[in-house]
PDB file of N, CA and C in Angstrom:
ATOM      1  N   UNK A   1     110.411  18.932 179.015  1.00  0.00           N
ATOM      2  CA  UNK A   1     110.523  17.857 178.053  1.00  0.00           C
ATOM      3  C   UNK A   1     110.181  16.563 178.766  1.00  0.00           C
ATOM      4  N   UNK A   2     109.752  15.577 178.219  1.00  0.00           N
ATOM      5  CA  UNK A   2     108.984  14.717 178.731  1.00  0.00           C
ATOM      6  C   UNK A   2     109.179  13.273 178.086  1.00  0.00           C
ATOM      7  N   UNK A   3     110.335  12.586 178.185  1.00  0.00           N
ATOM      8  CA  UNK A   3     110.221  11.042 177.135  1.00  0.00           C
ATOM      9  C   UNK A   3     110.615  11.222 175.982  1.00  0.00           C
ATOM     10  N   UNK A   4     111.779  12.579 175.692  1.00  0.00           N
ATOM     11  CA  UNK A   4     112.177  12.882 174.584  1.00  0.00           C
ATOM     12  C   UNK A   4     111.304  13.684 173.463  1.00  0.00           C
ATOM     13  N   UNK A   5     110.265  13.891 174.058  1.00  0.00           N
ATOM     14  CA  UNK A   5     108.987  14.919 173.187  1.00  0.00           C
ATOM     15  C   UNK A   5     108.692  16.330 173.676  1.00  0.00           C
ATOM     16  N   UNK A   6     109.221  17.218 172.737  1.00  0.00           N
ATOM     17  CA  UNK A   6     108.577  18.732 173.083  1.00  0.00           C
ATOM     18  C   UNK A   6     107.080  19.139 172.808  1.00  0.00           C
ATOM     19  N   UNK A   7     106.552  19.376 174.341  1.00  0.00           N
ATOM     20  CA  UNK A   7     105.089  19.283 174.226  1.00  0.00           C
ATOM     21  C   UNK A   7     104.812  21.087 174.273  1.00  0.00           C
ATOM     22  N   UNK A   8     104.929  21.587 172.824  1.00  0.00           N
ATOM     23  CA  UNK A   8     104.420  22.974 172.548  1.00  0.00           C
ATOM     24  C   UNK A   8     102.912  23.539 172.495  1.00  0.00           C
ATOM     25  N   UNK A   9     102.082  22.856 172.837  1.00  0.00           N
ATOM     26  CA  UNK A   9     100.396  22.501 172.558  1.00  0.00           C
ATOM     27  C   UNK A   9      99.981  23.932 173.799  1.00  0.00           C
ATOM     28  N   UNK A  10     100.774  23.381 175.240  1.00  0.00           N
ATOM     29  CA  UNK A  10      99.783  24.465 175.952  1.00  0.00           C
ATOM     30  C   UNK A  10     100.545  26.125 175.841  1.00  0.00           C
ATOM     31  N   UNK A  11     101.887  25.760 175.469  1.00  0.00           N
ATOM     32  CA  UNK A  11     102.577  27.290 174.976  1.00  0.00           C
ATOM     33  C   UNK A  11     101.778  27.655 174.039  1.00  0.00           C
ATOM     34  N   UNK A  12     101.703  27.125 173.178  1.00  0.00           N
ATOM     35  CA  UNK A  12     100.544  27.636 172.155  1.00  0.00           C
ATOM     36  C   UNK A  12      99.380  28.424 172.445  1.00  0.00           C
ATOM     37  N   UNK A  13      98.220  27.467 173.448  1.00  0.00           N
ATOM     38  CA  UNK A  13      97.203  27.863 173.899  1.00  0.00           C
ATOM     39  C   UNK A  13      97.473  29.021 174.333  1.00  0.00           C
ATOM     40  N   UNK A  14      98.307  29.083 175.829  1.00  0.00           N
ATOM     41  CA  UNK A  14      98.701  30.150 176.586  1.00  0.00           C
ATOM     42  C   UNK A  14      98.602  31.209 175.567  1.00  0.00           C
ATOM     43  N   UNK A  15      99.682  31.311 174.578  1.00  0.00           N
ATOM     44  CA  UNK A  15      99.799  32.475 173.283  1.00  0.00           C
ATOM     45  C   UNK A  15      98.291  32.951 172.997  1.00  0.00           C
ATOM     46  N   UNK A  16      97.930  31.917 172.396  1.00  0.00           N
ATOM     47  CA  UNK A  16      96.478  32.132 171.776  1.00  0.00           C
ATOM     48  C   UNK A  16      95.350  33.095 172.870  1.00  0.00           C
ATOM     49  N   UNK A  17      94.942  32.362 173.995  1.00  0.00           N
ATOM     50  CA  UNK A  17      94.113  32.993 175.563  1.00  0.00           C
ATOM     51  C   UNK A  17      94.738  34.600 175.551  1.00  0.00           C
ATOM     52  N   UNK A  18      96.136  34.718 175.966  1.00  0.00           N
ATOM     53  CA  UNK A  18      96.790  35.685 176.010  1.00  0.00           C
ATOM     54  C   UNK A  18      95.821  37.003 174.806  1.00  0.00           C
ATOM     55  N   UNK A  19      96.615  36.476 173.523  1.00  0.00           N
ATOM     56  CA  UNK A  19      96.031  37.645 172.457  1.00  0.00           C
ATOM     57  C   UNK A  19      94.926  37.727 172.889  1.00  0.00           C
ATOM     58  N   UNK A  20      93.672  37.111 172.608  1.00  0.00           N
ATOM     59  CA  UNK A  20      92.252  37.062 173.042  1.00  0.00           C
ATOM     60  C   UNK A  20      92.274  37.957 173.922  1.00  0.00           C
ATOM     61  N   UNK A  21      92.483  38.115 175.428  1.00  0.00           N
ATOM     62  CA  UNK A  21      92.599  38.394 176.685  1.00  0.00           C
ATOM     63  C   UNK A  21      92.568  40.443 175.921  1.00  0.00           C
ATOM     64  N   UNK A  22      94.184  40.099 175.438  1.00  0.00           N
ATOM     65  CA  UNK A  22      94.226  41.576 174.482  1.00  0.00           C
ATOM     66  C   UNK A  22      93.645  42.534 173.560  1.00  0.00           C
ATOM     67  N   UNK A  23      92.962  41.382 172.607  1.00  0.00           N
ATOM     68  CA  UNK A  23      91.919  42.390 171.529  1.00  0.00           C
ATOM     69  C   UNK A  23      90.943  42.345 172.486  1.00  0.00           C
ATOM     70  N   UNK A  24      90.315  41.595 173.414  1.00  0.00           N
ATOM     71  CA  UNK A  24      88.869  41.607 174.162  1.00  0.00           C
ATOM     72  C   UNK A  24      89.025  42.959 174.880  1.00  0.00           C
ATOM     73  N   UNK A  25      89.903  43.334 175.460  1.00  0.00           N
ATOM     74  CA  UNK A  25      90.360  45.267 176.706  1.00  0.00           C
ATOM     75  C   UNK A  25      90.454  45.522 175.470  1.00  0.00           C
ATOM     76  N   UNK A  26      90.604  45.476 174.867  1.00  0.00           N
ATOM     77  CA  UNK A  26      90.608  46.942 173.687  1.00  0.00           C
ATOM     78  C   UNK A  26      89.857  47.411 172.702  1.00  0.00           C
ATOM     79  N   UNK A  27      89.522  48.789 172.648  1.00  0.00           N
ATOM     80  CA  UNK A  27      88.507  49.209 172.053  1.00  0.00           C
ATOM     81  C   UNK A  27      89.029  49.533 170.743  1.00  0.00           C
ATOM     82  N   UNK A  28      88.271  48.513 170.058  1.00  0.00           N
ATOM     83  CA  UNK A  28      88.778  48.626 168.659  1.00  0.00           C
ATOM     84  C   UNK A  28      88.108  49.099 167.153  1.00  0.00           C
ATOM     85  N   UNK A  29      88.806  49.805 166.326  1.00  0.00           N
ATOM     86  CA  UNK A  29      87.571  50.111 165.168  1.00  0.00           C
ATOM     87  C   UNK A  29      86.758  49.021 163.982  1.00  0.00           C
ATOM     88  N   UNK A  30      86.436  48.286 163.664  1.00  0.00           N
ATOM     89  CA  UNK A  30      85.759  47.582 163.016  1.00  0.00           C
ATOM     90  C   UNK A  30      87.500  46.834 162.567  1.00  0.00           C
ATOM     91  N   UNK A  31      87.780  47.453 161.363  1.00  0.00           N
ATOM     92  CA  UNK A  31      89.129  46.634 160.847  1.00  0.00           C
ATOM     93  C   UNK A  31      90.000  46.495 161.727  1.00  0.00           C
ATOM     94  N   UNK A  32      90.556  46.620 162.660  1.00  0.00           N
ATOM     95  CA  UNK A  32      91.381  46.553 163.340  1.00  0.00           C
ATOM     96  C   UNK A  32      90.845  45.116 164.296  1.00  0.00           C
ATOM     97  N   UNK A  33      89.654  44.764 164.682  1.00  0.00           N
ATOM     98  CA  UNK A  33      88.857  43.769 164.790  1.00  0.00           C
ATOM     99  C   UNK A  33      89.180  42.741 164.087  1.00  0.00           C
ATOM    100  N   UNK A  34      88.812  43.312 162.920  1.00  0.00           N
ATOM    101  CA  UNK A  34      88.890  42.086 162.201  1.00  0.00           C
ATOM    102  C   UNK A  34      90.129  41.553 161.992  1.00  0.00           C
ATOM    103  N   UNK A  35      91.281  42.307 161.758  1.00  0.00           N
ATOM    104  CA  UNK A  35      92.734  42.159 161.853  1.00  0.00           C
ATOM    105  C   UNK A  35      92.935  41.131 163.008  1.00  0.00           C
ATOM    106  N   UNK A  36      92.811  41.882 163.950  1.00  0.00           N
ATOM    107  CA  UNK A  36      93.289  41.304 165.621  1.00  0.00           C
ATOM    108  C   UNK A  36      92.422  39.514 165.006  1.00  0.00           C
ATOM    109  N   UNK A  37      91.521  39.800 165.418  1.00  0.00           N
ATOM    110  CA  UNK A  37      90.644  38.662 164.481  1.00  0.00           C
ATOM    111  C   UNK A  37      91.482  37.152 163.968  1.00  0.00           C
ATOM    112  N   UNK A  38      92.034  37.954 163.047  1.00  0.00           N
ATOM    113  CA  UNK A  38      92.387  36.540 162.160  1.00  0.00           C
ATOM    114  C   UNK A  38      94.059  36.527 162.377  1.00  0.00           C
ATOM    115  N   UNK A  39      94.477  37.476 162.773  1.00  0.00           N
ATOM    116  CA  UNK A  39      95.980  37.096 163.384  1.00  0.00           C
ATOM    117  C   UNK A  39      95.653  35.787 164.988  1.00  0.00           C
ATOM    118  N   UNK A  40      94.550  36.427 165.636  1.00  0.00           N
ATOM    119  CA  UNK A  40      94.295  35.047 166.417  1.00  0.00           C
ATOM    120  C   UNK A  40      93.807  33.901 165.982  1.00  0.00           C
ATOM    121  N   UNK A  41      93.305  33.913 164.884  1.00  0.00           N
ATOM    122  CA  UNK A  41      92.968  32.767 164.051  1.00  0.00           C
ATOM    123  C   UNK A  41      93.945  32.443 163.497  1.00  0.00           C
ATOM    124  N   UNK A  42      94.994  32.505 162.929  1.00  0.00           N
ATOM    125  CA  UNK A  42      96.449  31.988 162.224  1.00  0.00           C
ATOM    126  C   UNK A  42      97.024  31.560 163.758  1.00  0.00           C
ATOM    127  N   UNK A  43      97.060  31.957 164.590  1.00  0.00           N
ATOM    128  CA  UNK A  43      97.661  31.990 166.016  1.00  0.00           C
ATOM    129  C   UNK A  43      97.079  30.319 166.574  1.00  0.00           C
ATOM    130  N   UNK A  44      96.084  30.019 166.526  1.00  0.00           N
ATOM    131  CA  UNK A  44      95.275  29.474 166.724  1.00  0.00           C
ATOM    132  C   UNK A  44      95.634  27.985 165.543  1.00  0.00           C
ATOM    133  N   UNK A  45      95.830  28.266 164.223  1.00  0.00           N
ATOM    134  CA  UNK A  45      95.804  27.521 163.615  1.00  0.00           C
ATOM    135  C   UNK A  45      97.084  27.303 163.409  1.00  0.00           C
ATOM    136  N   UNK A  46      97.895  27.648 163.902  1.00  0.00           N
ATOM    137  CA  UNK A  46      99.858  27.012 164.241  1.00  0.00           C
ATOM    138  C   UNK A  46      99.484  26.453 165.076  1.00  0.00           C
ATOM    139  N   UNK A  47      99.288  26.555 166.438  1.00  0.00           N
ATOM    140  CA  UNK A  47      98.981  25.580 167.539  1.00  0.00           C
ATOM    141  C   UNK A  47      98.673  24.653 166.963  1.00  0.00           C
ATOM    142  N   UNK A  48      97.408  24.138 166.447  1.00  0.00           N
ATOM    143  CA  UNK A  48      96.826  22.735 165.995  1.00  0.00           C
ATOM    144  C   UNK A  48      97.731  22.281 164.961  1.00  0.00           C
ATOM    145  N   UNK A  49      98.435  22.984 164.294  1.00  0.00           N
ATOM    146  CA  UNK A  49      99.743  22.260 163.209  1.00  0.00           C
ATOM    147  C   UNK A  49     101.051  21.958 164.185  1.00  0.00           C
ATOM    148  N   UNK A  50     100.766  22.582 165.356  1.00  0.00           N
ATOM    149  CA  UNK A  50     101.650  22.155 166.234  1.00  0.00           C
ATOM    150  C   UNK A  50     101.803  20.450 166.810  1.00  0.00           C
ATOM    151  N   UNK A  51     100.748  21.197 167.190  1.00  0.00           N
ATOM    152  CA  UNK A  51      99.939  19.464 167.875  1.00  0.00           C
ATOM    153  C   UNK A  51     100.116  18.526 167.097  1.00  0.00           C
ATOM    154  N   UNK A  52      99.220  18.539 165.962  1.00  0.00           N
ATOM    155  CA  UNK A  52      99.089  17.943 164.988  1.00  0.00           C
ATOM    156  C   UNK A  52     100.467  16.825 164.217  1.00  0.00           C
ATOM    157  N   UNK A  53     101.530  17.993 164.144  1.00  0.00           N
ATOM    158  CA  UNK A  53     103.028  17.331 163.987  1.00  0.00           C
ATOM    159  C   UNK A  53     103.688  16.924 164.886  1.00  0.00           C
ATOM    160  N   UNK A  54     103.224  17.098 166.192  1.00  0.00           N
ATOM    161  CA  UNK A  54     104.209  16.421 167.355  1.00  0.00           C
ATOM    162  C   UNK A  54     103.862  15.525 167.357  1.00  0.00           C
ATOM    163  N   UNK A  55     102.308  15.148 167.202  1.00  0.00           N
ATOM    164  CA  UNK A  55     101.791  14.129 167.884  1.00  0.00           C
ATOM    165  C   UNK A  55     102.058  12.765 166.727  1.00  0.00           C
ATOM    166  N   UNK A  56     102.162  13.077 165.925  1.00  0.00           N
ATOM    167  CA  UNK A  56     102.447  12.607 164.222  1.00  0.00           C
ATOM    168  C   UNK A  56     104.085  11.878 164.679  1.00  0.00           C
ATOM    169  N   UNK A  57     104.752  12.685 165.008  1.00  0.00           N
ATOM    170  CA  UNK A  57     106.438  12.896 164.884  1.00  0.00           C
ATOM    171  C   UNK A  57     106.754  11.912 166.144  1.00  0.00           C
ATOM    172  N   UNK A  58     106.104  12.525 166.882  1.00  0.00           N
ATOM    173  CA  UNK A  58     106.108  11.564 168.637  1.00  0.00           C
ATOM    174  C   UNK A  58     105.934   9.943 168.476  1.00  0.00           C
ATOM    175  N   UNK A  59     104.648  10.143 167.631  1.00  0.00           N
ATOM    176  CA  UNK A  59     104.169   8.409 167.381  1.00  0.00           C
ATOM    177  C   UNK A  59     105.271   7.830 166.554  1.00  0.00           C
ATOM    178  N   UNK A  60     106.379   8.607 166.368  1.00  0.00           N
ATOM    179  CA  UNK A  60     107.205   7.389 165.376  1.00  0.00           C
ATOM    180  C   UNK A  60     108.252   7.283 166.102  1.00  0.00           C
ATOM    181  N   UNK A  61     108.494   7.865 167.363  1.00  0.00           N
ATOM    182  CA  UNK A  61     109.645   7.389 168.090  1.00  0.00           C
ATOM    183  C   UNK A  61     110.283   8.550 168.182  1.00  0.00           C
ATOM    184  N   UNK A  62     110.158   9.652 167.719  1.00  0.00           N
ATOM    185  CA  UNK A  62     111.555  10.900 167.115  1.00  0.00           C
ATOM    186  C   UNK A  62     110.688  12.183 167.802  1.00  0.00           C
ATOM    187  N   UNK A  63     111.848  12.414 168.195  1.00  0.00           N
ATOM    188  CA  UNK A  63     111.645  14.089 168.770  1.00  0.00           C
ATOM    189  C   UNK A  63     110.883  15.045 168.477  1.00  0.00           C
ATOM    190  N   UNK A  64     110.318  15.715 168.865  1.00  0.00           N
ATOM    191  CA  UNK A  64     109.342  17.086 168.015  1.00  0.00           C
ATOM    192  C   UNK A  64     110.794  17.746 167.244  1.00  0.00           C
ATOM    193  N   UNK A  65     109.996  17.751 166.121  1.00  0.00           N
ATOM    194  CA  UNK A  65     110.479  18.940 165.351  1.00  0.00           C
ATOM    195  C   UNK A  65     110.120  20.087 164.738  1.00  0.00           C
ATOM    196  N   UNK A  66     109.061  20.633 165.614  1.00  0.00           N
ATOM    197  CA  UNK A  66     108.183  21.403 165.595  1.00  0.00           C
ATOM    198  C   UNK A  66     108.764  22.458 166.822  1.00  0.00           C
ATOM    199  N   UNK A  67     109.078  23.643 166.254  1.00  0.00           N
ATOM    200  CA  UNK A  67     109.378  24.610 167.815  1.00  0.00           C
ATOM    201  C   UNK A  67     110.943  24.253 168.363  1.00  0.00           C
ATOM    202  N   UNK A  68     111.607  22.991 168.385  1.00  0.00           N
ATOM    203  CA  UNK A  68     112.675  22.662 168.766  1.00  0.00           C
ATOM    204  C   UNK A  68     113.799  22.902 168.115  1.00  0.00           C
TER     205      UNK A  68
END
């Protein structure tokens, strides 16, 4: 924690790289692709609503309330 702000942005990433890292070793059948796919894309798109609201929440003086 850092100046009263929870900075969840690179936990996020980390998450996100991670899965990637996972569907990429694995041999997968077409749907299951595409699955893995867009669960890293929702994965992906919390992070940036992450960001997005800390950085929002941060600029007004007040704590993340995002993750915390």
């Amino acid at each position: 924690m850092s100046g009263g702000v929870l900075g969840h942005s690179q936990g996020y990433a980390n998450l996100v790289a991670a899965a990637q890292n996972v569907i990429d070793s694995q041999h997968l059948s077409a749907a299951q692709a595409r699955d893995a796919a867009a669960a890293a894309a929702a994965a992906a798109a919390a992070a940036q609503h992450a960001a997005l609201v800390n950085g929002l929440v941060g600029g007004l003086g007040n704590e993340s309330w995002v993750g915390g």
